[in-house]
Protein backbone atom coordinates (compact mmCIF):
# COMPACT_ATOMS: atom_id res chain seq x y z
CA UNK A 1 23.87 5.76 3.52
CA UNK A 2 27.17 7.61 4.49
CA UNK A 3 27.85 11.29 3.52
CA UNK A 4 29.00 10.47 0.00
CA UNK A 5 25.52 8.62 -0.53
CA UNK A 6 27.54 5.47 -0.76
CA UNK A 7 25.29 1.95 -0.28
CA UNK A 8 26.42 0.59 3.39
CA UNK A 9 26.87 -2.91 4.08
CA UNK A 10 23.84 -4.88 4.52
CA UNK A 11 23.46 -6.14 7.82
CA UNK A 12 23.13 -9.87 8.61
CA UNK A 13 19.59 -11.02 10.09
CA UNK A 14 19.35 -10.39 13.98
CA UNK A 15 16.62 -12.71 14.98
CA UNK A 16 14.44 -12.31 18.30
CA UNK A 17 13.15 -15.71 20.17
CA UNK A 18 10.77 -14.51 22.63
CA UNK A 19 7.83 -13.63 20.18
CA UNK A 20 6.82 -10.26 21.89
CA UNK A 21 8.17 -7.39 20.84
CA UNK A 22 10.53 -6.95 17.42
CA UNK A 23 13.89 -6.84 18.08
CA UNK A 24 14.82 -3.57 16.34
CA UNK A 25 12.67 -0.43 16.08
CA UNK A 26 13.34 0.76 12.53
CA UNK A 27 12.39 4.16 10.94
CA UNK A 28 13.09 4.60 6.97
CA UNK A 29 10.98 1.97 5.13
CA UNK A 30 10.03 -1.67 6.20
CA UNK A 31 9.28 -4.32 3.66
CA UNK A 32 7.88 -7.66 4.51
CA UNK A 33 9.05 -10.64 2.66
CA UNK A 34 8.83 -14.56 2.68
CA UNK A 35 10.57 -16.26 0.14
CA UNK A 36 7.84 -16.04 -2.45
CA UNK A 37 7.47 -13.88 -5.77
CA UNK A 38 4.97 -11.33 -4.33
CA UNK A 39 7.27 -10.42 -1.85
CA UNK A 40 10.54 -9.84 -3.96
CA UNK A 41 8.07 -7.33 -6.15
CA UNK A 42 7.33 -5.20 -2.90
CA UNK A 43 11.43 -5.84 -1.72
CA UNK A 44 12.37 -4.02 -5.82
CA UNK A 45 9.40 -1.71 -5.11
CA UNK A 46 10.81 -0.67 -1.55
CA UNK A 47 14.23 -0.30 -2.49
CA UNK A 48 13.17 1.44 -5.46
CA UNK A 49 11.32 3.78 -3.02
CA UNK A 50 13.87 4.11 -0.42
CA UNK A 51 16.58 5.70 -3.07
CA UNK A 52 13.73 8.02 -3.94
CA UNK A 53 13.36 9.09 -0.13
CA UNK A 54 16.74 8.22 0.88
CA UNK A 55 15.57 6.74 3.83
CA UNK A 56 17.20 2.84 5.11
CA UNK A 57 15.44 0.07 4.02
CA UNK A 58 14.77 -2.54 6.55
CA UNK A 59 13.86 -6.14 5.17
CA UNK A 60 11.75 -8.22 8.02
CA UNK A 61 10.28 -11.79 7.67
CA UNK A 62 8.50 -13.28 10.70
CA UNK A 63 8.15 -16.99 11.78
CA UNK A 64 6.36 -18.55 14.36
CA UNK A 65 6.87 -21.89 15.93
CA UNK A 66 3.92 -24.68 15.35
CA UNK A 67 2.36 -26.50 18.28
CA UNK A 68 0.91 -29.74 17.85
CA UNK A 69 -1.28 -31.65 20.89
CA UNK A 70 0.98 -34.83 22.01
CA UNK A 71 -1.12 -38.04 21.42
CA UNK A 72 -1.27 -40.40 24.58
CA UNK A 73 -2.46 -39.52 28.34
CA UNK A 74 -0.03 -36.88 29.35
CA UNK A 75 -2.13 -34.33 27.81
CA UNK A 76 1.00 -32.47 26.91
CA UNK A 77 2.33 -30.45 23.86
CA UNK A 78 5.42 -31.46 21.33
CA UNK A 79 6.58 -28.68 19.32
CA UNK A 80 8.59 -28.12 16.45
CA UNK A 81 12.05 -27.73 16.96
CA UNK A 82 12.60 -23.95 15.42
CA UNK A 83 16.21 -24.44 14.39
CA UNK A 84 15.20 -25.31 11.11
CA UNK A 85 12.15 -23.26 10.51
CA UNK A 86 14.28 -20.16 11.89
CA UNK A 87 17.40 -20.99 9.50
CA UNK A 88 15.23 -20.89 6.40
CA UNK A 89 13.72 -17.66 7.47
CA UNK A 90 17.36 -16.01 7.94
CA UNK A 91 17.79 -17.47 4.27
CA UNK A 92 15.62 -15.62 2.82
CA UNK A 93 16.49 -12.33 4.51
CA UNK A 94 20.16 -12.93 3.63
CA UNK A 95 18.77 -13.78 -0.30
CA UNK A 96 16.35 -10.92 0.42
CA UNK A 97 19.42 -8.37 1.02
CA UNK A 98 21.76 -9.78 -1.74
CA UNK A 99 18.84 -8.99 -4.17
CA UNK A 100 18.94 -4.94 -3.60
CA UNK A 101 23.26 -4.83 -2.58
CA UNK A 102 23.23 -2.78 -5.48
CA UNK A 103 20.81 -0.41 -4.06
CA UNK A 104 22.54 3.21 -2.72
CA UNK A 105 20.53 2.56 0.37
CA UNK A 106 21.22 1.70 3.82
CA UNK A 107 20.12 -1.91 4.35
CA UNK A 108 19.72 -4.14 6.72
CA UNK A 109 17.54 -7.21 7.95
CA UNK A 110 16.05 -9.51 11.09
CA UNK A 111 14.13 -12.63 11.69
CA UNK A 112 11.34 -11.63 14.34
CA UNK A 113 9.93 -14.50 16.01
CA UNK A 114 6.43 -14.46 15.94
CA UNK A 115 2.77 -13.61 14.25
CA UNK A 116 3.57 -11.85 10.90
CA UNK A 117 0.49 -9.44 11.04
CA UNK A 118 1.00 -8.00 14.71
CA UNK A 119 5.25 -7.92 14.04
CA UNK A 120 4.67 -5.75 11.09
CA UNK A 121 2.22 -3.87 13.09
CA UNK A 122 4.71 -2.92 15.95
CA UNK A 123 7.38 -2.00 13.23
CA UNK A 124 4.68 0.47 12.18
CA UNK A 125 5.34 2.46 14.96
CA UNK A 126 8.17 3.93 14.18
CA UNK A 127 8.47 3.05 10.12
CA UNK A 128 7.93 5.62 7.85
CA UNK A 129 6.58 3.51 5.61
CA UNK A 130 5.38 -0.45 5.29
CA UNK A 131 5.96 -2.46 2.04
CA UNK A 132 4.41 -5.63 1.44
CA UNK A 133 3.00 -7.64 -1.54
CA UNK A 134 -0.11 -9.72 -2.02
CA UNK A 135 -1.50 -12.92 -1.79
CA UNK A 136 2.13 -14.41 -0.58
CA UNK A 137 1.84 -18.18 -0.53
CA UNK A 138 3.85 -21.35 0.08
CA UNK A 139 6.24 -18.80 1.83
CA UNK A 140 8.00 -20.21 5.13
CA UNK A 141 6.29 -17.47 7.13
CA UNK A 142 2.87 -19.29 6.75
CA UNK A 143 1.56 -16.72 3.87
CA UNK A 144 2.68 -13.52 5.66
CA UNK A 145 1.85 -11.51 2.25
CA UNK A 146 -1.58 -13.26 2.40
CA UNK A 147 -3.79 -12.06 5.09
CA UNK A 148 -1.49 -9.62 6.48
CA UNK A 149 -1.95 -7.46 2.74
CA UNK A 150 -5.40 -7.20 3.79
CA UNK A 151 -5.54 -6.93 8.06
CA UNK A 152 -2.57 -4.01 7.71
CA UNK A 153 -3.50 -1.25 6.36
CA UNK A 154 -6.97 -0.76 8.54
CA UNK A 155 -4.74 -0.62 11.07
CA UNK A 156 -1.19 0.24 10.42
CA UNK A 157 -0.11 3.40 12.62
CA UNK A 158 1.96 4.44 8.98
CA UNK A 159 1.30 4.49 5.62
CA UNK A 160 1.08 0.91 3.77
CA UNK A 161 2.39 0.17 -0.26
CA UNK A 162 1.27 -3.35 -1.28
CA UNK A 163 2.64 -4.16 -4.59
CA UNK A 164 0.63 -7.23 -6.37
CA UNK A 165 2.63 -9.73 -8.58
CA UNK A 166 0.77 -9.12 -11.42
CA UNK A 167 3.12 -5.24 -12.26
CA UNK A 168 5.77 -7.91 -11.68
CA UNK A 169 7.48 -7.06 -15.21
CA UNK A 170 7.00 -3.19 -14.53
CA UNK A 171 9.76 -4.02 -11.76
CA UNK A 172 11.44 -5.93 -13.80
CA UNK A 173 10.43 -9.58 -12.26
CA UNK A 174 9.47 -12.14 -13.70
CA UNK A 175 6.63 -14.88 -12.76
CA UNK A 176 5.35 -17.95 -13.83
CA UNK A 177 1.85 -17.76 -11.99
CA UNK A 178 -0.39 -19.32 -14.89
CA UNK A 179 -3.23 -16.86 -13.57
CA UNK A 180 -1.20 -13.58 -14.16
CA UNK A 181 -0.10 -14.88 -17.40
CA UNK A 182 -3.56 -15.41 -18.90
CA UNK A 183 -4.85 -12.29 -17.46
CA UNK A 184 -1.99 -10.38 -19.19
CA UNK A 185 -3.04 -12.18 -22.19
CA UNK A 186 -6.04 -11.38 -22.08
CA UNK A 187 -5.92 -7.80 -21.05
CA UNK A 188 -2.80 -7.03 -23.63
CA UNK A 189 0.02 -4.73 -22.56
CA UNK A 190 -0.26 -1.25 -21.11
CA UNK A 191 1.52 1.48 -21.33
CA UNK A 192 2.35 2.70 -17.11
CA UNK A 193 2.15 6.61 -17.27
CA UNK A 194 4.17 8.23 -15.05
CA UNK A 195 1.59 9.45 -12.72
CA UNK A 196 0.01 9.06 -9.28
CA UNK A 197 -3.86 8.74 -8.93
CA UNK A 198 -5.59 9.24 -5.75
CA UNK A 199 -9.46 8.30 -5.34
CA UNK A 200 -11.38 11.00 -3.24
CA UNK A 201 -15.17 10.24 -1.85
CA UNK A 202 -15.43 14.16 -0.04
CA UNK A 203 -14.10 12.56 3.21
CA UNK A 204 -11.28 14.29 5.46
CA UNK A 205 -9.54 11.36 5.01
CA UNK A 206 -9.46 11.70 1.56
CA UNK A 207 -8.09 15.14 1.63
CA UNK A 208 -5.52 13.57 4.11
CA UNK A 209 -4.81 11.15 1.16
CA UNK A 210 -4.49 13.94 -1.39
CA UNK A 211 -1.85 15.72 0.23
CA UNK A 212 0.13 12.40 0.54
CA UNK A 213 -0.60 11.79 -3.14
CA UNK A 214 0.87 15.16 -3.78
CA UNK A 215 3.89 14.43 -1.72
CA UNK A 216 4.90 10.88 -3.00
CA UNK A 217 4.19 12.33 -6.66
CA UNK A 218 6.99 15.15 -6.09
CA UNK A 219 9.17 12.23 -5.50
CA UNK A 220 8.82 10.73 -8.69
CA UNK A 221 8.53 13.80 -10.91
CA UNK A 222 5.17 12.21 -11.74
CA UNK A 223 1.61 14.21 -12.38
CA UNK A 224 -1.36 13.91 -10.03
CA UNK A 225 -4.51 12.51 -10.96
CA UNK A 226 -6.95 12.53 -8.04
CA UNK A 227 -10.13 11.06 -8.93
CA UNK A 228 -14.11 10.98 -8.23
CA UNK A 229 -15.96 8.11 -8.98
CA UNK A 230 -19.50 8.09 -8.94
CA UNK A 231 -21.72 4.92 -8.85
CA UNK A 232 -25.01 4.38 -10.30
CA UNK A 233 -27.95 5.34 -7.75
CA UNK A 234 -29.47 2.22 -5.75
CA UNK A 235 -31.09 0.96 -2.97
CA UNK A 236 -33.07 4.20 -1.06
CA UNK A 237 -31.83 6.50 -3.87
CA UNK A 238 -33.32 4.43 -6.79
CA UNK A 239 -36.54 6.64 -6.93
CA UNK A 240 -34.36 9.81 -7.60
CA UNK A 241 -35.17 11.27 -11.48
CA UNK A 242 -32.40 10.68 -14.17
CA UNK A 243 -30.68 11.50 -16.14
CA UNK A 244 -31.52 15.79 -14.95
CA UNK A 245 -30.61 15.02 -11.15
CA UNK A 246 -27.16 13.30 -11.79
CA UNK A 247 -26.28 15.59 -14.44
CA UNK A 248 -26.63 17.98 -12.01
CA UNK A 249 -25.11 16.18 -9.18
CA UNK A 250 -22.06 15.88 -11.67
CA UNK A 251 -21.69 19.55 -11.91
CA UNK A 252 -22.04 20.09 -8.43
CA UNK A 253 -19.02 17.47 -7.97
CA UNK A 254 -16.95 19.12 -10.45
CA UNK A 255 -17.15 22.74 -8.65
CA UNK A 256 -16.34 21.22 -5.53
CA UNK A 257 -13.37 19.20 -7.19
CA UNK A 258 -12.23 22.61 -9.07
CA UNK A 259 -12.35 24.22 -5.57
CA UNK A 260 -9.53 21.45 -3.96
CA UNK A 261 -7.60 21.37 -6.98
CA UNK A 262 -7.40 25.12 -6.14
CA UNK A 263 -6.61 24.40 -2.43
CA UNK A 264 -3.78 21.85 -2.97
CA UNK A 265 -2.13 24.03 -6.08
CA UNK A 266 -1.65 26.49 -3.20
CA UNK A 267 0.40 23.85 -1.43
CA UNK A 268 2.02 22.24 -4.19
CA UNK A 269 2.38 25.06 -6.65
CA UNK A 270 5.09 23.55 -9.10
CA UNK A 271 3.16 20.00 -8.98
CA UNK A 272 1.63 19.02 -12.48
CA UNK A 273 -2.01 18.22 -11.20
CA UNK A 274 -5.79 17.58 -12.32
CA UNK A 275 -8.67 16.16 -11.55
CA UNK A 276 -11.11 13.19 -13.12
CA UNK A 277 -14.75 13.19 -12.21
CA UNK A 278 -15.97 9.52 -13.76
CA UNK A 279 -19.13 7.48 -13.79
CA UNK A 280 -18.92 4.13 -12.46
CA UNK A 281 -18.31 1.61 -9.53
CA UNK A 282 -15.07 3.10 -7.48
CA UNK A 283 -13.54 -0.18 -6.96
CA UNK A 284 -13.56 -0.96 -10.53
CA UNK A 285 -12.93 2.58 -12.12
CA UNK A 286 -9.37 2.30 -9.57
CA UNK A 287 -8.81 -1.16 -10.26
CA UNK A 288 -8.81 -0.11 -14.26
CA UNK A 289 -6.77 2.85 -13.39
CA UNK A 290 -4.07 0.97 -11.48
CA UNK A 291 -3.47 -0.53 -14.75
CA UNK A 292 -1.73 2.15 -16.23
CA UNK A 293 -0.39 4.35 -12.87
CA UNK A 294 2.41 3.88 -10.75
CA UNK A 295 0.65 4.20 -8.07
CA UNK A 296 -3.17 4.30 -7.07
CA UNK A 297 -3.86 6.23 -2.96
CA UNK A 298 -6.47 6.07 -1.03
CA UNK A 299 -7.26 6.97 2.42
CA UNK A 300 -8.82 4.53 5.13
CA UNK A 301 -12.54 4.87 6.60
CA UNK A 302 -13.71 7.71 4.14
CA UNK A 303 -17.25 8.71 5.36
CA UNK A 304 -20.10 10.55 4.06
CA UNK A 305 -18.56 11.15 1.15
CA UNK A 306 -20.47 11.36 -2.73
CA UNK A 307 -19.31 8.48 -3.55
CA UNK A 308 -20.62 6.24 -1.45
CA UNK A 309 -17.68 5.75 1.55
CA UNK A 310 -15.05 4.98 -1.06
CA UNK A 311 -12.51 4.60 1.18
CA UNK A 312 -14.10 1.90 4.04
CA UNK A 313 -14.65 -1.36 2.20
CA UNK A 314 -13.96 0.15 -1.68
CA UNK A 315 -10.22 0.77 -0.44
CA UNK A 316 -9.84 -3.03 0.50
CA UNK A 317 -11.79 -4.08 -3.09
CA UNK A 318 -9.34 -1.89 -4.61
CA UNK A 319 -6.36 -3.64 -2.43
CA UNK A 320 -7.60 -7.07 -3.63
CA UNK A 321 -7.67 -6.79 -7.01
CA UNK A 322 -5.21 -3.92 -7.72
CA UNK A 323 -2.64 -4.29 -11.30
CA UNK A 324 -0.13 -2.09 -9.67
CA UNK A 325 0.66 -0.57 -6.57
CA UNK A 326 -1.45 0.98 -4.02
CA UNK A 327 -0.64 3.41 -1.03
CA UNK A 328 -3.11 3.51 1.79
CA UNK A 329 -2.91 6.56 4.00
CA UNK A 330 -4.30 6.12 7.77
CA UNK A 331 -6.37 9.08 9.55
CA UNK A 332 -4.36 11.88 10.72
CA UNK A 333 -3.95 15.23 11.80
CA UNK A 334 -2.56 17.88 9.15
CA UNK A 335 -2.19 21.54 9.44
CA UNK A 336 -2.92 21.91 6.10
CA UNK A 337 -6.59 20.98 5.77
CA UNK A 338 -6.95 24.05 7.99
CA UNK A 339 -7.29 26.50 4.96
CA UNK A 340 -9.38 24.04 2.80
CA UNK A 341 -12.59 26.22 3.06
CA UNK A 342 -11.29 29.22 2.15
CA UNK A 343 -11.12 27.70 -1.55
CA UNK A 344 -15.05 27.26 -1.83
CA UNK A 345 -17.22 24.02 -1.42
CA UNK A 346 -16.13 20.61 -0.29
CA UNK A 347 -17.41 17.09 -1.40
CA UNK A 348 -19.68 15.58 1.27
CA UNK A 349 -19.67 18.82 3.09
CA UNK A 350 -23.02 19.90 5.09
């Protein structure tokens, strides 16, 4: 974007042949497409996203080159000539940047040459963010949106949006997938508030995701929700009385909540903000909730926490079934969780 905040030409795909290392080393936002409709919802929810931050947008789609063994005695290998696999790929790139042209973002796009997962991977080195949808298929990338929604953000060295298909007509896309269409049917229209949830389980990483939450909610003038969910007892726990010891439990979580709502007002002063302490499975209490949020955060590898490690495996049972779009927030470092104890008890604290 030039001085005047004018939309720059989009760039034509660069493409890299040797399969190693990315071609470019992008900041701003990355978003990974492949020709299918997940991946033009998380291209409209990118460059959405990257007018918000203006930050450059960088569209990516990765290809790699099948091998087959050669029948007979040579014991050799024929492959594919790429020429044709690579040309489709630099078609939907070039489609890819003609769909947000009207964008006032920087844009541009490349063709890496290689295994989708590990190229978006290395772009998350230096990306500020990585977009991607879910559940890609029939894409000429070999279902980049599929397994690569789920391997990335475990271990993506930057935070990771994936946008499903089914808030498709929040972005104003369309679909024709006859399973979002008879879930919407079933489920009946909801109205998307403009807010941004977070799920917390008492883990450092999920006061790492709070203060993200709090940050990306600025952005969109929207209120933040952050939320406790808190499953029925089971397994060792099952002998414990009820209903006396979770009703206390329940006020124990809601002084501790009280006490970080406190903390990050004194952060994020001007920020509309409260907090939801509810009773119920976390996956499905944030898969409800995504419903009717822009967008749903959680951390990665929460631990210890209340709620039962909401955010190790609940975060990707959240990713997988997800109705809008979720942020996931890897481990860091943060001068700000520094001062957290001066605001009274924390969740999952000794």
């Amino acid at each position: 974007m030039d001085q005047h905040g004018k939309h720059s030409e989009s760039h034509q795909p660069e493409t890299e042949g040797n399969g190693e290392e990315p071609s470019i080393a992008p900041g701003g936002i990355v978003v990974g497409v492949d020709g299918s409709e997940h991946g033009q919802c998380a291209l409209v929810w990118a460059a959405r996203e990257a007018e918000r931050r203006q930050l450059p947008l960088h569209v990516v789609t990765a290809y790699s080159v099948p091998i087959f063994a050669a029948s007979g005695l040579d014991g050799g290998y024929a492959t594919v000539d790429d020429s044709v696999i690579r040309d489709g790929a630099e078609a939907i790139v070039k489609q890819a940047l003609e769909k947000v042209s009207g964008y006032a973002i920087d844009v541009d796009g490349s063709v890496e040459n290689g295994d989708a997962a590990g190229v978006l991977l290395d772009l998350s080195e230096t990306a500020e963010l990585l977009v991607f949808g879910t559940r890609g298929r029939g894409g000429f990338v070999g279902r980049l949106l599929g397994s690569v929604s789920s391997a990335l953000p475990a271990h993506s060295k930057c935070p990771t949006v994936t946008v499903p298909l089914f808030c498709a007509d929040r972005l104003g896309e369309t679909t024709e997938d006859k399973h979002i269409k008879a879930e919407r049917a079933k489920s009946g229209s909801r109205v998307v508030e403009n807010v941004v949830a977070v799920g917390v389980d008492g883990s450092e990483q999920a006061r790492v995701a709070v203060l993200e939450a709090a940050e990306q909610a600025q952005r969109m003038g929207a209120k933040l929700r952050v939320i406790c969910a808190v499953p029925e007892y089971s397994g060792s726990l099952a002998w414990v009385p009820a209903p006396l010891d979770r009703e206390a439990l329940f006020r124990d979580i809601r002084i501790q909540l009280d006490a970080g709502l406190a903390w990050l007002k004194s952060h994020f002063p001007k920020l509309p903000a409260e907090t939801q302490l509810l009773d119920g499975s976390p996956v499905e209490v944030l898969v409800e909730v995504s419903r009717s949020v822009e967008l749903v955060v959680l951390g990665t590898r929460g631990r210890g926490g209340f709620a039962g490690m909401l955010l190790g495996s609940t975060s990707d049972g959240v990713l997988h079934h997800a109705k809008g779009p979720v942020l996931v927030v890897p481990d860091r470092e943060d001068p700000r969780l520094a001062d957290r104890a001066n605001f009274g008890p924390m969740l999952g604290a000794a």
